[in-house]
PDB file of N, CA and C in Angstrom:
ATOM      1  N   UNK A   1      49.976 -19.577 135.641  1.00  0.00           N
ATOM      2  CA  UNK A   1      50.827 -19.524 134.489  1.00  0.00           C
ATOM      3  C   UNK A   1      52.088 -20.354 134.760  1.00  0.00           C
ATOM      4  N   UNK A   2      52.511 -21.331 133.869  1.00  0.00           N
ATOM      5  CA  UNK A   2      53.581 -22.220 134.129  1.00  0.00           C
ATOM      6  C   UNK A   2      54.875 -21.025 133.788  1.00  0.00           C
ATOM      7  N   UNK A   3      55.861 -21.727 134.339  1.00  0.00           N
ATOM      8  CA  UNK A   3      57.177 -21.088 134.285  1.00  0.00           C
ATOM      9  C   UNK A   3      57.568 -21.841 133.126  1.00  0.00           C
ATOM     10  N   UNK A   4      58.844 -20.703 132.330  1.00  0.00           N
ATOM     11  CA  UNK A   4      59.476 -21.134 131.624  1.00  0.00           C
ATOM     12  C   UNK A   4      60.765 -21.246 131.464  1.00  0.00           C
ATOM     13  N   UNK A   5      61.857 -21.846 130.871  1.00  0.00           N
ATOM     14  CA  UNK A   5      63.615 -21.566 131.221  1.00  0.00           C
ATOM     15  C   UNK A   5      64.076 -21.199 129.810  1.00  0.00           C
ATOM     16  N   UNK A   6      64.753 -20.716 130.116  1.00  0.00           N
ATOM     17  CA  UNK A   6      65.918 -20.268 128.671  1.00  0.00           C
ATOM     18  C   UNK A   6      66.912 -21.240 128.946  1.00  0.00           C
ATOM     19  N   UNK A   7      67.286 -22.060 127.618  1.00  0.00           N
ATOM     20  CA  UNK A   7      68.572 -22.790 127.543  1.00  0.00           C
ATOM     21  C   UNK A   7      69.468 -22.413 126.563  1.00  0.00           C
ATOM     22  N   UNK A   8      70.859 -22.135 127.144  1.00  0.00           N
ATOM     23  CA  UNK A   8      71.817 -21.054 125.720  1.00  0.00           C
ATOM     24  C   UNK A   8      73.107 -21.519 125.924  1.00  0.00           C
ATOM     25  N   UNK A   9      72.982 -22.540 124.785  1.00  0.00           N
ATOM     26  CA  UNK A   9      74.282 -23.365 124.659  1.00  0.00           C
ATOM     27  C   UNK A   9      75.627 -22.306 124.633  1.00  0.00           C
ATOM     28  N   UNK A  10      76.525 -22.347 125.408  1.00  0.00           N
ATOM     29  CA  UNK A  10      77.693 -21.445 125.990  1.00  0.00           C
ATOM     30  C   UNK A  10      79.223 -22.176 125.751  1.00  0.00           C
ATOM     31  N   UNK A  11      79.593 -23.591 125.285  1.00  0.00           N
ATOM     32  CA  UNK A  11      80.320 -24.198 125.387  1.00  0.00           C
ATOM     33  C   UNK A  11      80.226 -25.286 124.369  1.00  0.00           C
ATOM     34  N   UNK A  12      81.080 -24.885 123.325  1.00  0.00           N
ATOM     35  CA  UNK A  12      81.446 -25.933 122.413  1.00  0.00           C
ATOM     36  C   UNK A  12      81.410 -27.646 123.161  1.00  0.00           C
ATOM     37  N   UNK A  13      80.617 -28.374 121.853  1.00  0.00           N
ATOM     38  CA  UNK A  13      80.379 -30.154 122.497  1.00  0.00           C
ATOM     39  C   UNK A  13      81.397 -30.896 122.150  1.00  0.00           C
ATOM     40  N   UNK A  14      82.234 -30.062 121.702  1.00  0.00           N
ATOM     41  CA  UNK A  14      84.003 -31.117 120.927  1.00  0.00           C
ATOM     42  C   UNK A  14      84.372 -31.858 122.494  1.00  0.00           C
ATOM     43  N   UNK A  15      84.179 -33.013 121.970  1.00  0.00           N
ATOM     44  CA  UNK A  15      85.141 -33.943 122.868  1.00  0.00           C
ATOM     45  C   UNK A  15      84.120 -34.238 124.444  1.00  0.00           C
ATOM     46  N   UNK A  16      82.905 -33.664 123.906  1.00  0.00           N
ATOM     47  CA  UNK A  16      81.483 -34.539 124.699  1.00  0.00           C
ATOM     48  C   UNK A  16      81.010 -35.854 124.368  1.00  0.00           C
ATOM     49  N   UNK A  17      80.606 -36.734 124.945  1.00  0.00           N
ATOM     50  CA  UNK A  17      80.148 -38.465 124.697  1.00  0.00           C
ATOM     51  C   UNK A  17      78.987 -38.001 123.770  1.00  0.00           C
ATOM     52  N   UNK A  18      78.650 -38.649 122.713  1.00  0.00           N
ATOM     53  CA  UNK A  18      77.594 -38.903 121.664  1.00  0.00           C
ATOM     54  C   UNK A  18      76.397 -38.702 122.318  1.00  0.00           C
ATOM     55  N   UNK A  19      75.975 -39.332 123.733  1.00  0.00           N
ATOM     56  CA  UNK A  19      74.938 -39.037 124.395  1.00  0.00           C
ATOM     57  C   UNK A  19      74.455 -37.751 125.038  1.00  0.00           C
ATOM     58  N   UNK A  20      75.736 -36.862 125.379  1.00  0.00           N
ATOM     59  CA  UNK A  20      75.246 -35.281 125.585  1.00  0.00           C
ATOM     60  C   UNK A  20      75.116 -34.819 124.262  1.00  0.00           C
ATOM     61  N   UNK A  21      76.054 -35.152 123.164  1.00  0.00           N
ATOM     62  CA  UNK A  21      75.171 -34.589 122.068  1.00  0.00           C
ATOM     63  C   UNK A  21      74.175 -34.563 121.409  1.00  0.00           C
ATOM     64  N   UNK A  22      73.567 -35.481 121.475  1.00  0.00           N
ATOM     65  CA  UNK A  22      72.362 -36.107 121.747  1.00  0.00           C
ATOM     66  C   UNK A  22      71.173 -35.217 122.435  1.00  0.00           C
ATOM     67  N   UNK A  23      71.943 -35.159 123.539  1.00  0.00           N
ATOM     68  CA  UNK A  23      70.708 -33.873 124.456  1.00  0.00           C
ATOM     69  C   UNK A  23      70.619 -33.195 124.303  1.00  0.00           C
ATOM     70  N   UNK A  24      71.776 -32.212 123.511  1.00  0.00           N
ATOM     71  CA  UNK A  24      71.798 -31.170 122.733  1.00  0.00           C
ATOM     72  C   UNK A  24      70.547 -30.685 121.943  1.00  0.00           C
ATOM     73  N   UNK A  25      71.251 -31.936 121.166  1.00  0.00           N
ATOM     74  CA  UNK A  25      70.197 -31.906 119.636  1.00  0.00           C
ATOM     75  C   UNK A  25      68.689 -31.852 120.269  1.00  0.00           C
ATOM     76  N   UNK A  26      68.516 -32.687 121.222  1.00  0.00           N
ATOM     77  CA  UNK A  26      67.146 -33.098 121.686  1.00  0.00           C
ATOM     78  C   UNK A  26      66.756 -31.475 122.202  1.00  0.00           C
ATOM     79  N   UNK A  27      67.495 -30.824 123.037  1.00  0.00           N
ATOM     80  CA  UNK A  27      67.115 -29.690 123.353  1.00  0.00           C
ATOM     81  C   UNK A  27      66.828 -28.385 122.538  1.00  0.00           C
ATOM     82  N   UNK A  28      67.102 -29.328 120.920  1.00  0.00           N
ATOM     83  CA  UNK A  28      67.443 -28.127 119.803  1.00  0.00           C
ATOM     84  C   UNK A  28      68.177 -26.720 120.010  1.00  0.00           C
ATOM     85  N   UNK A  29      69.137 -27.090 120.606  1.00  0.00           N
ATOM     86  CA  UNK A  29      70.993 -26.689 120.626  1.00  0.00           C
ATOM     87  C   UNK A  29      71.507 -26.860 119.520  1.00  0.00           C
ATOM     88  N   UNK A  30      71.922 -25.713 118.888  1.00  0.00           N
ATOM     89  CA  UNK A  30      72.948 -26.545 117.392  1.00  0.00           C
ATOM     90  C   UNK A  30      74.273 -25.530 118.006  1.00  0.00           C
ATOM     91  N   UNK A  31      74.211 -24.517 117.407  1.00  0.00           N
ATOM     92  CA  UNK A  31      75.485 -24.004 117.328  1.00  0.00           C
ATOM     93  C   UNK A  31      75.502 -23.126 118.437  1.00  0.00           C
ATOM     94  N   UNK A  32      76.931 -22.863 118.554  1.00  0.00           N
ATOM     95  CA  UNK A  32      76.969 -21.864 120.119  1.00  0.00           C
ATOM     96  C   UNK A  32      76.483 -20.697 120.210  1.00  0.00           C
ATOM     97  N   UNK A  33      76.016 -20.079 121.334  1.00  0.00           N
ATOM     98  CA  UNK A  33      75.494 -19.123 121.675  1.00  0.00           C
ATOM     99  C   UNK A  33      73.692 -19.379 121.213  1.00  0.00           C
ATOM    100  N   UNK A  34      73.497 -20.801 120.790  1.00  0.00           N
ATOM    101  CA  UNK A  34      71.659 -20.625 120.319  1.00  0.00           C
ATOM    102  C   UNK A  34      70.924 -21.053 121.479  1.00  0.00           C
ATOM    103  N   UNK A  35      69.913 -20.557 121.601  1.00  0.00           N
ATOM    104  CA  UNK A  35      69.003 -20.551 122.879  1.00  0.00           C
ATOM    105  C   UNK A  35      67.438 -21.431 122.410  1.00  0.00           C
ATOM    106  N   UNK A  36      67.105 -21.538 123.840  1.00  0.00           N
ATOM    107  CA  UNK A  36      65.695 -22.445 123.192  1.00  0.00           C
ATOM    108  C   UNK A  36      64.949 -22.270 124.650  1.00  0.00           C
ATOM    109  N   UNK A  37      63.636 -22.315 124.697  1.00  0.00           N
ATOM    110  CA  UNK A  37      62.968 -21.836 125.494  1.00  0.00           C
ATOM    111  C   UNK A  37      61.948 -23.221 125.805  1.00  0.00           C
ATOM    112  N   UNK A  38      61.745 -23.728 126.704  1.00  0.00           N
ATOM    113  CA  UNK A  38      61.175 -24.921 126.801  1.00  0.00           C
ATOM    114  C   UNK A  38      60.224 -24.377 128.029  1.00  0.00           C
ATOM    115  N   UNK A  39      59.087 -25.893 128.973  1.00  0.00           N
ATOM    116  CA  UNK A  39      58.931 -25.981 130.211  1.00  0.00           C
ATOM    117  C   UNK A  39      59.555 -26.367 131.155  1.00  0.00           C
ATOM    118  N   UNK A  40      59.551 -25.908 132.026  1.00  0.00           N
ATOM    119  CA  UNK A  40      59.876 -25.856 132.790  1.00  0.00           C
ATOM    120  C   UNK A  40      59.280 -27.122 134.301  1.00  0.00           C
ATOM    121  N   UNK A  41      59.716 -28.568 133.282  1.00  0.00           N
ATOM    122  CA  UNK A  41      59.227 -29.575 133.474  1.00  0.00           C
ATOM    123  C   UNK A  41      60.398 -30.263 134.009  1.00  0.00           C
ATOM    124  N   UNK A  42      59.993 -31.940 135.426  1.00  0.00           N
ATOM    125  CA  UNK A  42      61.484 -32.723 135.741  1.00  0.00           C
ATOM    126  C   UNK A  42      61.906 -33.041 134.698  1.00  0.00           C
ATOM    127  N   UNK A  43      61.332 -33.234 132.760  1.00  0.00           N
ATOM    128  CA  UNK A  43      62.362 -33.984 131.841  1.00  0.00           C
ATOM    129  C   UNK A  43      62.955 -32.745 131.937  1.00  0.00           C
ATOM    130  N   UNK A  44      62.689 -32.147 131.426  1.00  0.00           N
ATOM    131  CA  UNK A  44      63.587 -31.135 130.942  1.00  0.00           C
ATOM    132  C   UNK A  44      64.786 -30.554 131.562  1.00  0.00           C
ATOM    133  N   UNK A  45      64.253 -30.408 133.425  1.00  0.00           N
ATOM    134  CA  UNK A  45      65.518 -30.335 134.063  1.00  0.00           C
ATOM    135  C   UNK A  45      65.883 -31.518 133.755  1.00  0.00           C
ATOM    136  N   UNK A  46      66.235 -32.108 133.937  1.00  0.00           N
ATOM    137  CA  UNK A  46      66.753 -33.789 133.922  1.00  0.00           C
ATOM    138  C   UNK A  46      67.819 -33.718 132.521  1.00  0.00           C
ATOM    139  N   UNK A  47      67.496 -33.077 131.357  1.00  0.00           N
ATOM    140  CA  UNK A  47      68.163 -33.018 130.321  1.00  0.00           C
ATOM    141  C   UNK A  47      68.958 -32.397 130.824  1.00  0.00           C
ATOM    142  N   UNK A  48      68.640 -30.827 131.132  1.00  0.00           N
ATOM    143  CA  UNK A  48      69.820 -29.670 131.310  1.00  0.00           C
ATOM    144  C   UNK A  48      71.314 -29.757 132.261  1.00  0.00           C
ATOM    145  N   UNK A  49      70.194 -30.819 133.535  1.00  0.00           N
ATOM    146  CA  UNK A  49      71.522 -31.227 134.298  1.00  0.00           C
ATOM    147  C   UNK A  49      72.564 -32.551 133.778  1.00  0.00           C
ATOM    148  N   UNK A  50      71.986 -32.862 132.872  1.00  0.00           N
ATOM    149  CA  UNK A  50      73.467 -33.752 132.179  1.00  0.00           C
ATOM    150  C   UNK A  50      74.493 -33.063 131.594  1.00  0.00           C
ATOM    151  N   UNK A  51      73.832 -32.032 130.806  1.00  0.00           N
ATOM    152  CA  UNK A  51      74.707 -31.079 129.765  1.00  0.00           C
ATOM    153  C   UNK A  51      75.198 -29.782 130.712  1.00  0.00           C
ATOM    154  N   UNK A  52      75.131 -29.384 131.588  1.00  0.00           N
ATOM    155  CA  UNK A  52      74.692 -28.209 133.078  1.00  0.00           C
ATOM    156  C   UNK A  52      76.846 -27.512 132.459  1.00  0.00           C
ATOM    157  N   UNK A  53      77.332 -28.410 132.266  1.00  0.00           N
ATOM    158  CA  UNK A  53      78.433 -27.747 132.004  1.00  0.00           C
ATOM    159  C   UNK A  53      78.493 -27.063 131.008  1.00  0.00           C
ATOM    160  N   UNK A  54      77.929 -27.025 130.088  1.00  0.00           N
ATOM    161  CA  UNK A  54      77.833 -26.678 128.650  1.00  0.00           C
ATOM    162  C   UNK A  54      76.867 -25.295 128.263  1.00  0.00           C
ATOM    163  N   UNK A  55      76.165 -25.701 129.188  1.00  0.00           N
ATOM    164  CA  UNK A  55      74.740 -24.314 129.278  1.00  0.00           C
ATOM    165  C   UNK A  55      74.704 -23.992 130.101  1.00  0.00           C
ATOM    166  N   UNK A  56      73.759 -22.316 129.828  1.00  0.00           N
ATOM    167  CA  UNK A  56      72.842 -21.658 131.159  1.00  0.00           C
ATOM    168  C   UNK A  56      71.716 -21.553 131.238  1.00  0.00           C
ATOM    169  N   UNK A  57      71.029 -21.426 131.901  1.00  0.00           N
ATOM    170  CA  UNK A  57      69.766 -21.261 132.134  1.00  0.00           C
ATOM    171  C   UNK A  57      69.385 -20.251 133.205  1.00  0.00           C
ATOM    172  N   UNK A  58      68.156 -19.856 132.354  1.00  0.00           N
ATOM    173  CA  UNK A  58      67.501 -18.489 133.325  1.00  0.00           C
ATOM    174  C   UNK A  58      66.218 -18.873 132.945  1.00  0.00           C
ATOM    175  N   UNK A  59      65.408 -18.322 133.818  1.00  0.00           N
ATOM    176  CA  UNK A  59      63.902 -18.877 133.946  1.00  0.00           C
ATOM    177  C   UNK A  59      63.300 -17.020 133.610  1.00  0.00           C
ATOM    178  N   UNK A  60      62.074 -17.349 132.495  1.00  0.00           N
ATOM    179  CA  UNK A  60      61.599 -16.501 132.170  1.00  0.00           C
ATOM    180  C   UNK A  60      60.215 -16.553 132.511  1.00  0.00           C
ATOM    181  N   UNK A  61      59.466 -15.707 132.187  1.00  0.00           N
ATOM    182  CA  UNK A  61      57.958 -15.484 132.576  1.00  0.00           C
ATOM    183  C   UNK A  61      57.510 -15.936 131.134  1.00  0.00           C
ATOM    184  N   UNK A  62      56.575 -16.328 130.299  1.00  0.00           N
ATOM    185  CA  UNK A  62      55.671 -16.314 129.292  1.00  0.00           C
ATOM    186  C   UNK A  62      54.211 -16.716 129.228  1.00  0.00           C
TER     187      UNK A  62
END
């Protein structure tokens, strides 16, 4: 069974470069406190650690 992560935007993007918002969006992040559940794949880390200030992540079972 693959692993999965929780991503839960925690930190307003005011005054982030167009390109983390960007990853946001890509991560389907809109407004604060919304979460999104992806794989637990290198893109995906690869996204989270650009934005890593902004979010958390916890790894879930599904």
């Amino acid at each position: 069974m693959a692993t999965k992560i929780k991503i839960t935007k925690t930190k307003s993007d005011i005054g982030s470069s167009q390109r983390q918002k960007d990853t946001l969006k890509a991560l389907g992040l809109g407004r604060m406190l919304s979460s999104t559940v992806k794989e637990n794949s290198d893109c995906i880390r690869g996204m989270v650690n650009k934005v890593s200030h902004l979010v958390s992540v916890e790894e879930v079972e599904a």
